[in-house]
PDB file of N, CA and C in Angstrom:
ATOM      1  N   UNK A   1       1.180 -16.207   0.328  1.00  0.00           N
ATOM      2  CA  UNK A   1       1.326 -16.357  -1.100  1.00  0.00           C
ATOM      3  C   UNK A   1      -0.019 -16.113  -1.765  1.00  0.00           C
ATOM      4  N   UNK A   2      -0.084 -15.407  -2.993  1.00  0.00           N
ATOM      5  CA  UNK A   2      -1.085 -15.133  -3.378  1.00  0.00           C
ATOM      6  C   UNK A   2      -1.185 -15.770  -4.333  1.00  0.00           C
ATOM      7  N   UNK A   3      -2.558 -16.643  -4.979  1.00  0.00           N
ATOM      8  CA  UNK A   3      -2.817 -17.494  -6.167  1.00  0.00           C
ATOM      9  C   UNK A   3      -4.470 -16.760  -6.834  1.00  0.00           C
ATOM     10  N   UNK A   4      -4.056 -16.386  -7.443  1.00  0.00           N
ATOM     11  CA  UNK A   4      -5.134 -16.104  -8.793  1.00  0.00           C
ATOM     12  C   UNK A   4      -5.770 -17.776  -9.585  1.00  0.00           C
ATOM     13  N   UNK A   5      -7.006 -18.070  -9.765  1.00  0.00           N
ATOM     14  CA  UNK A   5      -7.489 -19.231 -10.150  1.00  0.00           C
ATOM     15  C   UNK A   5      -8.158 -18.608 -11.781  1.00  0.00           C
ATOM     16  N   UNK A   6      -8.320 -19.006 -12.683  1.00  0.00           N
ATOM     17  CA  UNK A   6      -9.347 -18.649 -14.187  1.00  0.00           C
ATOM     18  C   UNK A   6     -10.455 -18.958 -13.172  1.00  0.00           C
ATOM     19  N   UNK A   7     -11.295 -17.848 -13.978  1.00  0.00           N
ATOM     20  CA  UNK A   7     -12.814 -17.564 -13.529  1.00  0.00           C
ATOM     21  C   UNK A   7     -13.382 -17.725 -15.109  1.00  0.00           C
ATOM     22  N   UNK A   8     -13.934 -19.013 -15.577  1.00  0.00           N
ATOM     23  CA  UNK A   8     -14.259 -19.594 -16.567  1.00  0.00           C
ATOM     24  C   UNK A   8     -13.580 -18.954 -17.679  1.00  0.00           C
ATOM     25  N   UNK A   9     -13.817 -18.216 -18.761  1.00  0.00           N
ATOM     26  CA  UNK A   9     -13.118 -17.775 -19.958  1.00  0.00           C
ATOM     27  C   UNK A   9     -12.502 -16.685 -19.825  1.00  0.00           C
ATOM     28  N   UNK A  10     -11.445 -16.683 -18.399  1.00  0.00           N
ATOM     29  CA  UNK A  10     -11.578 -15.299 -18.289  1.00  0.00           C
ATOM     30  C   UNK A  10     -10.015 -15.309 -18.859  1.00  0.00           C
ATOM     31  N   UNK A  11      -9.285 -14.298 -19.643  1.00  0.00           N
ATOM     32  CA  UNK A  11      -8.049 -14.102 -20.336  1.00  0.00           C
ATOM     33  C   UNK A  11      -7.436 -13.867 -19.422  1.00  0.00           C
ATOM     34  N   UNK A  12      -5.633 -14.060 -20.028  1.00  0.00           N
ATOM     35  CA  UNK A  12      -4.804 -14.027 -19.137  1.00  0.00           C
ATOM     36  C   UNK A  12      -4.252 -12.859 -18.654  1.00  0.00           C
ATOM     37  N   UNK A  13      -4.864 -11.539 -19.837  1.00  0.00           N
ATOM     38  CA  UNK A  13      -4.953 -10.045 -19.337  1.00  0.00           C
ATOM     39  C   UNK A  13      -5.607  -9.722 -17.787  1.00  0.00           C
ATOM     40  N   UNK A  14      -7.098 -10.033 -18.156  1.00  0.00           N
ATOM     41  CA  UNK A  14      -7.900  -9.740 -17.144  1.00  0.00           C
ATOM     42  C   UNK A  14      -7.322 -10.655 -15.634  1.00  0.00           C
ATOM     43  N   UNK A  15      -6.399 -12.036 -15.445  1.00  0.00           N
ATOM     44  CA  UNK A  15      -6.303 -12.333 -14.615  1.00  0.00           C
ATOM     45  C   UNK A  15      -5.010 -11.700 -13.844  1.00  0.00           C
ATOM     46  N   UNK A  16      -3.753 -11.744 -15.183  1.00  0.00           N
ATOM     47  CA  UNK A  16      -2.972 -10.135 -14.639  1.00  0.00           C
ATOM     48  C   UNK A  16      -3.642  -9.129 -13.984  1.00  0.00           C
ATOM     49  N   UNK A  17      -4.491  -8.720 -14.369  1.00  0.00           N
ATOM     50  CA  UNK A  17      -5.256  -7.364 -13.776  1.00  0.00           C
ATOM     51  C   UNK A  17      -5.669  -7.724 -12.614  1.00  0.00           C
ATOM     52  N   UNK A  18      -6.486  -8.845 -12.383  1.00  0.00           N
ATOM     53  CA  UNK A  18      -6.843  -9.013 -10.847  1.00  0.00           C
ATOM     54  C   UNK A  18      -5.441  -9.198 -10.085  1.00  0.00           C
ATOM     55  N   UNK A  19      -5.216  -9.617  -9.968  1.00  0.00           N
ATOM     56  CA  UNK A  19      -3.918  -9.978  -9.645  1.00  0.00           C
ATOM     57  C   UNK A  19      -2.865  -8.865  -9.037  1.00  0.00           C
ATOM     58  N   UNK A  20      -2.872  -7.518  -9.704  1.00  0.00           N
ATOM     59  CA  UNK A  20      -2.161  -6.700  -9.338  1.00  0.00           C
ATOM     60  C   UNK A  20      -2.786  -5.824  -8.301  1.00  0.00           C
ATOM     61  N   UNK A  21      -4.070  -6.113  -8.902  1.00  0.00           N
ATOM     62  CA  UNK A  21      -5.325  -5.522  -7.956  1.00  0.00           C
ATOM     63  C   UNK A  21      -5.038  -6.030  -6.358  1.00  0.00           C
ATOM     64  N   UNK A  22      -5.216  -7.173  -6.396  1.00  0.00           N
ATOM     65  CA  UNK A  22      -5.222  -8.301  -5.162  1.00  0.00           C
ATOM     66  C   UNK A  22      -3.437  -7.774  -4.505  1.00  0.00           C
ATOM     67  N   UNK A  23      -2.729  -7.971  -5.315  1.00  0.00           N
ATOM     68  CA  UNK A  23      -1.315  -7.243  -4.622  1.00  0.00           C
ATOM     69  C   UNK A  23      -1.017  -5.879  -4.320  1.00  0.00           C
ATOM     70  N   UNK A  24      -1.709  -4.849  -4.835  1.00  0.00           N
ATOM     71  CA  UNK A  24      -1.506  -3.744  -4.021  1.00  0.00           C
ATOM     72  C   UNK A  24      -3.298  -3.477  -3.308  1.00  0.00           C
ATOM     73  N   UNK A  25      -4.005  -4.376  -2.906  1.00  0.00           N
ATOM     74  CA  UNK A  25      -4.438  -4.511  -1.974  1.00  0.00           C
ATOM     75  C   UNK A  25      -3.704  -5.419  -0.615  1.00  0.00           C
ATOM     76  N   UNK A  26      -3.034  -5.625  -0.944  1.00  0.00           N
ATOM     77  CA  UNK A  26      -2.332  -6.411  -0.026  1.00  0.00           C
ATOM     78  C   UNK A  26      -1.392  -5.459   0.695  1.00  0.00           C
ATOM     79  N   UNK A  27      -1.002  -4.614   0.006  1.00  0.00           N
ATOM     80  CA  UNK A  27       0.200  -3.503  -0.148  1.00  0.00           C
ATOM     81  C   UNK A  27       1.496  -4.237  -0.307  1.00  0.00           C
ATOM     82  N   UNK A  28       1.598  -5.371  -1.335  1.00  0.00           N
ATOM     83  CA  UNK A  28       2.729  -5.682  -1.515  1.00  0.00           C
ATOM     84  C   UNK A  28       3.413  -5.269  -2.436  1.00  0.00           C
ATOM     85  N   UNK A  29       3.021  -4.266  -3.533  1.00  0.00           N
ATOM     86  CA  UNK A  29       4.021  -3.276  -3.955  1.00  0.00           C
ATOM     87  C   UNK A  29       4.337  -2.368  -3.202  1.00  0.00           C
ATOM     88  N   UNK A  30       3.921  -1.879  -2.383  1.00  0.00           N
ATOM     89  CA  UNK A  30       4.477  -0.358  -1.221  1.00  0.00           C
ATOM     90  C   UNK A  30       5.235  -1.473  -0.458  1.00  0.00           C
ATOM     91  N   UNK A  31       5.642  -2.653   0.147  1.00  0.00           N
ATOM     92  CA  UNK A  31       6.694  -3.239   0.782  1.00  0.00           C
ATOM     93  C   UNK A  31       7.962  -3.422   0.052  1.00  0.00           C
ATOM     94  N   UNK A  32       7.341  -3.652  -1.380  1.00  0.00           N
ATOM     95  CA  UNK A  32       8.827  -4.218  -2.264  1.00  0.00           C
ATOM     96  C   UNK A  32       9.493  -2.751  -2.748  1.00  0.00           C
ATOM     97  N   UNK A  33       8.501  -2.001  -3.036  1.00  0.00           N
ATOM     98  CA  UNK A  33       9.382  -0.406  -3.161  1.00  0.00           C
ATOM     99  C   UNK A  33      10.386   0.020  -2.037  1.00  0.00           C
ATOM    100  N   UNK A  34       9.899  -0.050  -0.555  1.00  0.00           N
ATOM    101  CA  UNK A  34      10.647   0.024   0.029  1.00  0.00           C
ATOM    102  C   UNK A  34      11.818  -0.169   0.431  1.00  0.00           C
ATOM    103  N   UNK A  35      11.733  -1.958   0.461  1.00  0.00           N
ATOM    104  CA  UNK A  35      12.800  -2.287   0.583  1.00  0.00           C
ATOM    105  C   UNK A  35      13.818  -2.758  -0.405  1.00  0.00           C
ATOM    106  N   UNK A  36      13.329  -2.254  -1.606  1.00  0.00           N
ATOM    107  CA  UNK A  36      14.309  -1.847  -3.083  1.00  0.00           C
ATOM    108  C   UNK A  36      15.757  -0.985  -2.683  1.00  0.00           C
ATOM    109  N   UNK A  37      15.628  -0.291  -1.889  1.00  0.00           N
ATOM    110  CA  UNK A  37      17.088   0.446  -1.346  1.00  0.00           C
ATOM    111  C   UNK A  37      17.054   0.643   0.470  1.00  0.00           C
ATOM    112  N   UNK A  38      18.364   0.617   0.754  1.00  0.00           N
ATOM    113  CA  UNK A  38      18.311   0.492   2.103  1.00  0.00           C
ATOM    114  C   UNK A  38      18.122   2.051   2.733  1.00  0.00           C
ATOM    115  N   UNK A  39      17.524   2.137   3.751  1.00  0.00           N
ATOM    116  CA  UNK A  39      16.928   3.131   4.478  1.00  0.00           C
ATOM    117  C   UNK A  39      17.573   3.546   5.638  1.00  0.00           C
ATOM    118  N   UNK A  40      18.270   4.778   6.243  1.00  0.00           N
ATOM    119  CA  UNK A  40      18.707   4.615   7.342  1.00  0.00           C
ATOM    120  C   UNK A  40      17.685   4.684   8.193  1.00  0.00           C
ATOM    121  N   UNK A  41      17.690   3.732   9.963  1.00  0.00           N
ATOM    122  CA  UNK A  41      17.003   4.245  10.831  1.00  0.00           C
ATOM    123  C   UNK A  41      16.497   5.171  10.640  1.00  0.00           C
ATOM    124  N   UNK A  42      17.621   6.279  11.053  1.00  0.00           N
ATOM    125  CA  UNK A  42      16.716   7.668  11.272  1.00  0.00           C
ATOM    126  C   UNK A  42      16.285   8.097  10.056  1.00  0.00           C
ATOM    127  N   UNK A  43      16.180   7.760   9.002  1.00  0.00           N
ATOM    128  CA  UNK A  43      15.668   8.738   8.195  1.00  0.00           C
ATOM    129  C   UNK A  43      14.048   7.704   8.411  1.00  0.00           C
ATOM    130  N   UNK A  44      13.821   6.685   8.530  1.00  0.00           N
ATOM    131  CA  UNK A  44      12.697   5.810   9.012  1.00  0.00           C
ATOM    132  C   UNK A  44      11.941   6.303  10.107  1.00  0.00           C
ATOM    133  N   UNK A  45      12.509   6.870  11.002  1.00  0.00           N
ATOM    134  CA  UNK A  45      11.990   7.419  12.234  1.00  0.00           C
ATOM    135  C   UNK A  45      11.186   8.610  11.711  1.00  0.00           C
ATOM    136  N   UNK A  46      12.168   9.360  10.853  1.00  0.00           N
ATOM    137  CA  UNK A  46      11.430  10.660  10.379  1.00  0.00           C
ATOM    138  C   UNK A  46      10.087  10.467   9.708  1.00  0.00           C
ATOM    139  N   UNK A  47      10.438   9.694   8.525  1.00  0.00           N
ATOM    140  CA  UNK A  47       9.257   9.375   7.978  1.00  0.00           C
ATOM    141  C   UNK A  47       8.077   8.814   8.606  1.00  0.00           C
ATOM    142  N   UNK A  48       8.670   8.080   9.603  1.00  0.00           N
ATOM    143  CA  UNK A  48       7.111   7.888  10.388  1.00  0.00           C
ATOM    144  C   UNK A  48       6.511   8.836  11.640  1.00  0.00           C
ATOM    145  N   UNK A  49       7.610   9.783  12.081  1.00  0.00           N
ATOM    146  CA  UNK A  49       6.905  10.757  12.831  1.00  0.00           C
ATOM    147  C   UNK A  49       6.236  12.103  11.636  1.00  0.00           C
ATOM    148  N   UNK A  50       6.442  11.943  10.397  1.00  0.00           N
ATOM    149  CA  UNK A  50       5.744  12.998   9.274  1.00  0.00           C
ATOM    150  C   UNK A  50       4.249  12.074   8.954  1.00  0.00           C
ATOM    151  N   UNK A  51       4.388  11.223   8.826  1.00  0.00           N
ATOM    152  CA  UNK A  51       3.128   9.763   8.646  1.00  0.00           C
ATOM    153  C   UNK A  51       2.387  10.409  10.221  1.00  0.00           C
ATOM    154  N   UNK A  52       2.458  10.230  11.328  1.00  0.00           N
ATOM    155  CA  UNK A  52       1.972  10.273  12.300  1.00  0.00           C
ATOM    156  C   UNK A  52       1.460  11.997  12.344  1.00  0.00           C
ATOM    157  N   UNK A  53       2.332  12.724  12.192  1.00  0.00           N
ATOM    158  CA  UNK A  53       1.706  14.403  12.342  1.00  0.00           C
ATOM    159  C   UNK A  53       0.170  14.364  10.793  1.00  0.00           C
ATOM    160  N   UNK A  54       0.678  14.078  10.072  1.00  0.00           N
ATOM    161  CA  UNK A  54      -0.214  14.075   8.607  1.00  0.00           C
ATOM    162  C   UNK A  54      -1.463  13.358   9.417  1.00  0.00           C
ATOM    163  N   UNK A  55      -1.465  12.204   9.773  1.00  0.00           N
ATOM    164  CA  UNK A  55      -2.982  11.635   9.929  1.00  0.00           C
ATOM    165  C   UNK A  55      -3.125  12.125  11.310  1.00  0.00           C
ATOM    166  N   UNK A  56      -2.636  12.742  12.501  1.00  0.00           N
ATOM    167  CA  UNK A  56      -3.398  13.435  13.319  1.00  0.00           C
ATOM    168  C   UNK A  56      -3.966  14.564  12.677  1.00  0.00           C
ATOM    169  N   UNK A  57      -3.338  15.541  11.966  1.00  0.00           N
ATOM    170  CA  UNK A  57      -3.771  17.330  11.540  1.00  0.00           C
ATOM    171  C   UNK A  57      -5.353  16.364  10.858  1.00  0.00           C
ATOM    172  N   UNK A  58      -4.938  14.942  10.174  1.00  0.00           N
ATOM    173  CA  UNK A  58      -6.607  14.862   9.270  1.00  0.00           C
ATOM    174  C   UNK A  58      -7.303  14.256  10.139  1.00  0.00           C
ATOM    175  N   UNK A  59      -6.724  14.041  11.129  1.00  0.00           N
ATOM    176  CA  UNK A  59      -7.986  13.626  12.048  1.00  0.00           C
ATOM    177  C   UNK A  59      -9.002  14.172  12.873  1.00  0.00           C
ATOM    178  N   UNK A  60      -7.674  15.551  13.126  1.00  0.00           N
ATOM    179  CA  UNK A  60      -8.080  16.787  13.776  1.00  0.00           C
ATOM    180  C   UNK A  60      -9.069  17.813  12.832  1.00  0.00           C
ATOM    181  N   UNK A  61      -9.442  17.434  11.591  1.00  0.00           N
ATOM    182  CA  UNK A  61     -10.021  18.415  10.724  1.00  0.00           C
ATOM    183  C   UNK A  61     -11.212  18.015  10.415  1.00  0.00           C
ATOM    184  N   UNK A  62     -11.067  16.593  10.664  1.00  0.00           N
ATOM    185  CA  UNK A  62     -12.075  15.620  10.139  1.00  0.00           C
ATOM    186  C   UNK A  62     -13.338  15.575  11.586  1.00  0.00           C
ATOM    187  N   UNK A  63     -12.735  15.810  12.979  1.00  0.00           N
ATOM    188  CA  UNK A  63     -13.414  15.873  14.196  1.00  0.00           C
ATOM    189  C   UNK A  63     -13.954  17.615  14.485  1.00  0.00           C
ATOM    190  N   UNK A  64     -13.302  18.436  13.830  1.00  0.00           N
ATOM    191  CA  UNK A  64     -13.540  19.751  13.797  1.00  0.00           C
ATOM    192  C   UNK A  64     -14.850  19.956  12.802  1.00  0.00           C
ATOM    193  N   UNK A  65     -14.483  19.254  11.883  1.00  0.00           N
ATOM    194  CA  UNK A  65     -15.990  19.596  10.714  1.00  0.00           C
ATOM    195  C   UNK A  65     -16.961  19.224  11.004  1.00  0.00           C
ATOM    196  N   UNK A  66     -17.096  18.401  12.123  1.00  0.00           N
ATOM    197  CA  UNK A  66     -18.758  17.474  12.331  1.00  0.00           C
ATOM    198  C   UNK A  66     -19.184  18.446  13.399  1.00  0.00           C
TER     199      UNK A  66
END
């Protein structure tokens, strides 16, 4: 659970703002998007073997340039 505290005069804008900050550092908007609609398996599988090819090719480009 996440709790935001006032940092002396600080408004209730600016503590919204941390706040959203602190939650998609958390990545708890990319969890709640997700599971906003149901997903089949396989289309889950896919998406994470396209996730897995994407950060090898940048890993592979990133070890090639040095």
């Amino acid at each position: 659970m996440l709790r935001i505290r006032a940092r002396g005069n600080e408004s209730v804008e600016q503590m919204l703002k941390r706040f959203k900050k602190l939650c998609e550092k958390e990545g708890l908007t990319k969890e709640i998007k997700r599971n906003s609609y149901y997903e089949k398996p396989s289309e889950r599988r896919r998406r994470q073997m396209r996730k897995a090819v994407r950060q090898a090719l940048r890993k592979e480009r990133t070890e090639t340039a040095r």
